[in-house]
N, C-alpha and C. Protein backbone atom coordinates (compact mmCIF):
# COMPACT_ATOMS: atom_id res chain seq x y z
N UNK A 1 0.84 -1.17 0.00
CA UNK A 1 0.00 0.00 0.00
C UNK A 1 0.89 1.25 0.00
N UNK A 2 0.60 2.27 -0.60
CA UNK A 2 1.52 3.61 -1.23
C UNK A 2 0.65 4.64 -0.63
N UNK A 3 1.10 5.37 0.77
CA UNK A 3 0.41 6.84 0.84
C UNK A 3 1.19 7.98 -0.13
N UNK A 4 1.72 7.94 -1.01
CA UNK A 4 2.22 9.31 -1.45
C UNK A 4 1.32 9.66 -2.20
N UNK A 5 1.12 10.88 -1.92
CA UNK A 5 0.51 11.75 -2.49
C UNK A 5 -0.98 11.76 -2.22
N UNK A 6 -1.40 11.10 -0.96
CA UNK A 6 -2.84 10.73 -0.87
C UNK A 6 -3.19 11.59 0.63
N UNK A 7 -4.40 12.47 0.25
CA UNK A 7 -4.68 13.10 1.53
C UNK A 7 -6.17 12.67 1.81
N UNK A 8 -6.17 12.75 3.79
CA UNK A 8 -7.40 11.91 4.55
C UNK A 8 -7.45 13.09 5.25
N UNK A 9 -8.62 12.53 5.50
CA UNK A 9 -9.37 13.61 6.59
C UNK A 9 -10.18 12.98 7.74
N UNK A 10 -10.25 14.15 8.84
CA UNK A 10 -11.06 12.96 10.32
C UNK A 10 -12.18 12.85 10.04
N UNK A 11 -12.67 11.34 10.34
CA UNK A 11 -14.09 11.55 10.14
C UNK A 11 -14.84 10.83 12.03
N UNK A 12 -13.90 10.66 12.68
CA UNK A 12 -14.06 10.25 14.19
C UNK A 12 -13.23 10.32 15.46
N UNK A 13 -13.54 11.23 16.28
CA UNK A 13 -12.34 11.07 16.88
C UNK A 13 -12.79 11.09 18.41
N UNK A 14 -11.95 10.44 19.49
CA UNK A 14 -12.72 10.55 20.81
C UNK A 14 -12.30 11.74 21.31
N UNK A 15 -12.90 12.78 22.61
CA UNK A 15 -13.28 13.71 23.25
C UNK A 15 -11.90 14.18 23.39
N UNK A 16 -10.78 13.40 23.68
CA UNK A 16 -9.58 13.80 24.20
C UNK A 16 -8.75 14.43 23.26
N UNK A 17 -9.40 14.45 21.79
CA UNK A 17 -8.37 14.71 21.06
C UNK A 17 -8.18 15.48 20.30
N UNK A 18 -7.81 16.44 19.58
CA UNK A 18 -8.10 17.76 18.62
C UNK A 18 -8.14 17.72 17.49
N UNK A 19 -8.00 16.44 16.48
CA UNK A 19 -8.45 16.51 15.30
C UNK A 19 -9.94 16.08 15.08
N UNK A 20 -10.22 17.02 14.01
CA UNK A 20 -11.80 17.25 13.43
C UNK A 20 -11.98 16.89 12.00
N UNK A 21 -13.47 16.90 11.65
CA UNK A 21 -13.76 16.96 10.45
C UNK A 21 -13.13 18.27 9.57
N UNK A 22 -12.69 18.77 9.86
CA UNK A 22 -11.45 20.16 9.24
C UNK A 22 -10.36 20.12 10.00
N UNK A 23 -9.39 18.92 9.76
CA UNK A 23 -8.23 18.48 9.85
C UNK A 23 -7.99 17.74 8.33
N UNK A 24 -7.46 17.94 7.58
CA UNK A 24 -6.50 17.16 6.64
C UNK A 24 -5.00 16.82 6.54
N UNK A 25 -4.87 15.90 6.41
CA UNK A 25 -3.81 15.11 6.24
C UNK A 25 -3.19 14.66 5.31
N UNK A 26 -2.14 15.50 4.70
CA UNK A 26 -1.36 15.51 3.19
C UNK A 26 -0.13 14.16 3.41
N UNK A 27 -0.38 13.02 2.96
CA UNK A 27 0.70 11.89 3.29
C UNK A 27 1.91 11.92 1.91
N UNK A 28 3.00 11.74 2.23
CA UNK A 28 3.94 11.25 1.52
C UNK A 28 4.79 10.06 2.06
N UNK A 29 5.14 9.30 1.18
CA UNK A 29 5.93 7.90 1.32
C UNK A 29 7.32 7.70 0.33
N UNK A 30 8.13 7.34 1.00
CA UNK A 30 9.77 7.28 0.56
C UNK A 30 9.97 5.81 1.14
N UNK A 31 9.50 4.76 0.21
CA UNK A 31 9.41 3.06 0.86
C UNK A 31 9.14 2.82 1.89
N UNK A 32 9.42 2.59 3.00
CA UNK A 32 8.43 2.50 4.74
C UNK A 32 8.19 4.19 5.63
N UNK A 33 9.18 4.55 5.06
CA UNK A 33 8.41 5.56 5.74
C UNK A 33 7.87 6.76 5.44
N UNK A 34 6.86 7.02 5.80
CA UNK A 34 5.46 7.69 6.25
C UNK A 34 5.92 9.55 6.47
N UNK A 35 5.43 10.31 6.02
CA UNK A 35 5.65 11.65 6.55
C UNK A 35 4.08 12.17 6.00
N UNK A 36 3.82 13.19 6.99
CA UNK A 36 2.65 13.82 6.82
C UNK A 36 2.77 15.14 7.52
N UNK A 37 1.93 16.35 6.76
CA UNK A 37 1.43 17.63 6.94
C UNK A 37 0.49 17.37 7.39
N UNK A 38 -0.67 18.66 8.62
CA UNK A 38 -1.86 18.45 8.30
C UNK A 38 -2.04 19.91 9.56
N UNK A 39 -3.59 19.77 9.27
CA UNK A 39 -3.82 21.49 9.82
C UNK A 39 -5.44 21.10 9.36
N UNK A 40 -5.88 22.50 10.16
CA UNK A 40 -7.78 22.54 10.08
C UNK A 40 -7.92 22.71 11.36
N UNK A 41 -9.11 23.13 11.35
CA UNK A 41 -9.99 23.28 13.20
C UNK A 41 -9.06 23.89 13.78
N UNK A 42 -9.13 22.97 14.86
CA UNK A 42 -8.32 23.44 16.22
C UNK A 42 -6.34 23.49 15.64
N UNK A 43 -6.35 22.54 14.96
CA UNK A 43 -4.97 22.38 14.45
C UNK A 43 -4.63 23.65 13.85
N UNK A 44 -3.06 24.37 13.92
CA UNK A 44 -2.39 25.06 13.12
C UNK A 44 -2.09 24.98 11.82
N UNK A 45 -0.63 24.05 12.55
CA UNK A 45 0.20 23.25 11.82
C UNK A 45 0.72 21.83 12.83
N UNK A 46 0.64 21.03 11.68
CA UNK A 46 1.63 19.90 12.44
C UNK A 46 2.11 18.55 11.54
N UNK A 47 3.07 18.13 11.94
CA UNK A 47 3.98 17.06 11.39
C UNK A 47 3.37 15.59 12.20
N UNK A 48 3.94 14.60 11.55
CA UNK A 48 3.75 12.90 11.36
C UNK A 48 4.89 12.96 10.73
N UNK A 49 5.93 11.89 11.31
CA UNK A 49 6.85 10.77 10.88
C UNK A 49 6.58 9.03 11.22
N UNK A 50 6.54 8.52 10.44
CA UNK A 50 7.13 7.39 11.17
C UNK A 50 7.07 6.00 9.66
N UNK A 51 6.89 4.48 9.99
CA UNK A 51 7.25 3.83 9.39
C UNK A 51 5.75 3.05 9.13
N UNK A 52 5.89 2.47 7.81
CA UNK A 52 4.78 1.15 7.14
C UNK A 52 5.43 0.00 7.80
N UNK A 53 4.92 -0.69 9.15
CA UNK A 53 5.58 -2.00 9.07
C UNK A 53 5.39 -3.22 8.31
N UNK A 54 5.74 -4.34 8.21
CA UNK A 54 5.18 -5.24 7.36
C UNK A 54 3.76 -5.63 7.28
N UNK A 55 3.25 -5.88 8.84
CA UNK A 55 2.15 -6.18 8.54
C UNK A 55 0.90 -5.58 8.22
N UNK A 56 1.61 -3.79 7.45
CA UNK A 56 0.34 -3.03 6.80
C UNK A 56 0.20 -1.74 7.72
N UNK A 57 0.11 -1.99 8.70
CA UNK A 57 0.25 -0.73 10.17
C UNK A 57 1.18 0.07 9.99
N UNK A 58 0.89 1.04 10.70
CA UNK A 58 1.85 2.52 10.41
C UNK A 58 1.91 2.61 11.73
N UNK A 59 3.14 3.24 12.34
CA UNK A 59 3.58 3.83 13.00
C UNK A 59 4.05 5.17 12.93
N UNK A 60 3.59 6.12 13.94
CA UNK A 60 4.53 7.33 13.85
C UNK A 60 4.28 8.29 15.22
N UNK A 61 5.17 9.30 14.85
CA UNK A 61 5.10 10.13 16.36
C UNK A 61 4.48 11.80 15.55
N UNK A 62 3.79 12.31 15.64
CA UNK A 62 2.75 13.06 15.75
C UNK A 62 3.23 14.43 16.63
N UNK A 63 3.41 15.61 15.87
CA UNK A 63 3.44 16.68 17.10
C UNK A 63 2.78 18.14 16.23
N UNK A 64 1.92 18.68 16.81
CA UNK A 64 1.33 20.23 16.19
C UNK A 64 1.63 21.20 17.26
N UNK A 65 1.34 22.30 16.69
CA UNK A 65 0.51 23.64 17.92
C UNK A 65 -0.98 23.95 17.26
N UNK A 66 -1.78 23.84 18.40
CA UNK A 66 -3.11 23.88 18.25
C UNK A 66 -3.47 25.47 18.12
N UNK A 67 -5.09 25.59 18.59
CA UNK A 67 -5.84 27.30 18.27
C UNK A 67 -5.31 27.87 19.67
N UNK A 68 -4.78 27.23 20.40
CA UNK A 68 -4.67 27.51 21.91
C UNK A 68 -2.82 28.14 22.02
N UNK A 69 -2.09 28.07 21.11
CA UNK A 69 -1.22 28.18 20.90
C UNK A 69 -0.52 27.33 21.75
N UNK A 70 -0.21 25.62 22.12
CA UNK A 70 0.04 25.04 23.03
C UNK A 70 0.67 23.91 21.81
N UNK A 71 1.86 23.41 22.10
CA UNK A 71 2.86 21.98 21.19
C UNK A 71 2.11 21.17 22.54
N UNK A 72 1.66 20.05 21.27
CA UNK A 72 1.14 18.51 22.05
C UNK A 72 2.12 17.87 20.73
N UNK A 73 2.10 16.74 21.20
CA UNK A 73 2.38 15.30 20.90
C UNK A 73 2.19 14.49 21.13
N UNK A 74 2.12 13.49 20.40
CA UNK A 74 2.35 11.79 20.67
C UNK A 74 2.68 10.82 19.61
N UNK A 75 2.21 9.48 19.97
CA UNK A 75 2.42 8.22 19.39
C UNK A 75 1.00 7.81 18.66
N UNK A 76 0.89 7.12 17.75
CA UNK A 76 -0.30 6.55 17.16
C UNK A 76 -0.02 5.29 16.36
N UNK A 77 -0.54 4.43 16.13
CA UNK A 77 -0.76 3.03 15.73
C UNK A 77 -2.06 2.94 14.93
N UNK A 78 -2.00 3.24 13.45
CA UNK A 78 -2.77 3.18 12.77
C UNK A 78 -2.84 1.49 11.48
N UNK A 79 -4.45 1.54 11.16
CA UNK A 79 -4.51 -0.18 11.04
C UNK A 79 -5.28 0.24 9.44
N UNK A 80 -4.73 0.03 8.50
CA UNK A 80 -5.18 0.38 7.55
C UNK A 80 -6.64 -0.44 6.94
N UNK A 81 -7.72 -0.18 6.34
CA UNK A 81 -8.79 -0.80 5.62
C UNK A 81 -9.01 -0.35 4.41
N UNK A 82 -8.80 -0.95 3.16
CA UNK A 82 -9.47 -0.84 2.27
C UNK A 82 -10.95 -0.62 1.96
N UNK A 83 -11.67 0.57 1.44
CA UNK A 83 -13.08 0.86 1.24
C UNK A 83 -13.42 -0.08 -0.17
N UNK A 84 -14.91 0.00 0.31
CA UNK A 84 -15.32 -0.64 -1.54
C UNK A 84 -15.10 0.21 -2.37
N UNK A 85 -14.83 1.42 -2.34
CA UNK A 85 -14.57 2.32 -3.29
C UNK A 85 -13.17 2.48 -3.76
N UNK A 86 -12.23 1.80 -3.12
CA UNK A 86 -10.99 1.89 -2.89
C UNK A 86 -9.80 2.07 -2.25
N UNK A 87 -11.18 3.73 -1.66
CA UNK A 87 -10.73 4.78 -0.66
C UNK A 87 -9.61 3.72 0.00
N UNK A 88 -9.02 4.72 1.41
CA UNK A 88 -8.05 3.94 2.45
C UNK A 88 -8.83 4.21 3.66
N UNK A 89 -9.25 3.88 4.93
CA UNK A 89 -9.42 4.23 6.03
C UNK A 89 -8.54 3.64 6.90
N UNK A 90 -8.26 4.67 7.78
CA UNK A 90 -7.37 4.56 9.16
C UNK A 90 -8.08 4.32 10.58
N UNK A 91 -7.56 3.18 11.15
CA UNK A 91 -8.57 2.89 12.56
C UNK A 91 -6.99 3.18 13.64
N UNK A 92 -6.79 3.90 14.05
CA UNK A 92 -5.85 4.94 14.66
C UNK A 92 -6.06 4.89 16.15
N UNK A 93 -5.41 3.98 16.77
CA UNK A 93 -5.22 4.60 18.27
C UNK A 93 -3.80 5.10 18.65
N UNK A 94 -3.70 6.19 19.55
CA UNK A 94 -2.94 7.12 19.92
C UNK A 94 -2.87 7.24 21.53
N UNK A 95 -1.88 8.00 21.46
CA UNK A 95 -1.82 8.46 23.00
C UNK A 95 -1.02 9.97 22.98
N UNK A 96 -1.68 10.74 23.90
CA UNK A 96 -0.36 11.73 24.06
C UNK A 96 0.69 11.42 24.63
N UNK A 97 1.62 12.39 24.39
CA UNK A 97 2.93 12.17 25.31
C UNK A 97 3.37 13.34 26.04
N UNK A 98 2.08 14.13 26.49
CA UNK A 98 2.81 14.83 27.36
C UNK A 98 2.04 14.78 28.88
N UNK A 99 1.79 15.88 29.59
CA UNK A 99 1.45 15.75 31.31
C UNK A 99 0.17 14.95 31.17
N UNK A 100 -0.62 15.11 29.89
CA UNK A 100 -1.85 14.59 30.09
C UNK A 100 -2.17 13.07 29.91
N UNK A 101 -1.22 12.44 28.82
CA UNK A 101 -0.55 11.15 28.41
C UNK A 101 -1.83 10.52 28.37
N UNK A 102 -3.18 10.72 27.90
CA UNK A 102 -4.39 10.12 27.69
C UNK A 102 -4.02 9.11 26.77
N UNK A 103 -5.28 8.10 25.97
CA UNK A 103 -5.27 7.58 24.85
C UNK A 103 -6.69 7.81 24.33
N UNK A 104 -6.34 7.82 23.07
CA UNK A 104 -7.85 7.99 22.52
C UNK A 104 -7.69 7.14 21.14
N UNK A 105 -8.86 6.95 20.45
CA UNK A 105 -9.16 6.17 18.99
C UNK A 105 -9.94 7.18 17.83
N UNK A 106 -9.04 7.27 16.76
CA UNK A 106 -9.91 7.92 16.04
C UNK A 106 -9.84 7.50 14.52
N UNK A 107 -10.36 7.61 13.77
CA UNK A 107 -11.09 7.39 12.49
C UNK A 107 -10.46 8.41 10.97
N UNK A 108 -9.64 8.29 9.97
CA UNK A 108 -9.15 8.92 9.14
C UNK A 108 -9.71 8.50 7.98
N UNK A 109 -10.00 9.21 6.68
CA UNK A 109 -10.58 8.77 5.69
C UNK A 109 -9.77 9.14 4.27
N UNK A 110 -9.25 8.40 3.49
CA UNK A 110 -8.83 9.53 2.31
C UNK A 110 -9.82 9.70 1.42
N UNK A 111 -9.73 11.37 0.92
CA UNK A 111 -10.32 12.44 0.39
C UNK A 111 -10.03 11.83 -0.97
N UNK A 112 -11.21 11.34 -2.20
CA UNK A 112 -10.50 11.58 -3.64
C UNK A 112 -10.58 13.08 -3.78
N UNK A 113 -9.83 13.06 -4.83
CA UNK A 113 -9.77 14.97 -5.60
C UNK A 113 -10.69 14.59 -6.58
């Protein structure tokens, strides 16, 4: 599976967490690993690194500044699904990594153009 050049957007996310339905997510891929832009809502700006492991899952570490002007971060473990349409969906659990160190689950969709 190839994210370059493919952008998703939230379509679920639990209470703890600041991406929205106006969050997008611009992915690029250089063989396993994963880099992403993304911004909307509450989001500024913020970065995604991390790796495609074999068995399809992505890994990466996650950091923005939100509307609050505040840097969060964390970790996320995303599980890729194929749509009947083709689409990609992401079933994404996360955690922060900072004082608040919650976990939450949320839901990514890619956008056709």
């Amino acid at each position: 599976m190839n994210y370059n050049g493919r952008t998703f957007v939230s379509v679920q996310n639990t209470e703890n967490g600041e991406v929205s339905s106006k969050t997008f997510f611009h992915y690029k891929q250089d063989e396993n690993i994963i880099s992403a832009s993304y911004g909307g809502g509450e989001i500024i700006q913020g970065t995604l690194i991390g790796i495609a492991n074999e068995d399809g899952c992505l890994e990466f570490r996650y950091n923005h500044v939100n509307n609050k002007n505040q840097l969060r971060g964390g970790k996320c473990l995303s599980t890729p699904e194929i749509l009947a349409d083709g689409r990609i969906r992401l079933h994404e659990k996360w955690q922060w990594q900072d004082d608040e160190g919650t976990e939450g689950q949320s839901i990514i969709e890619e956008v056709k153009e």
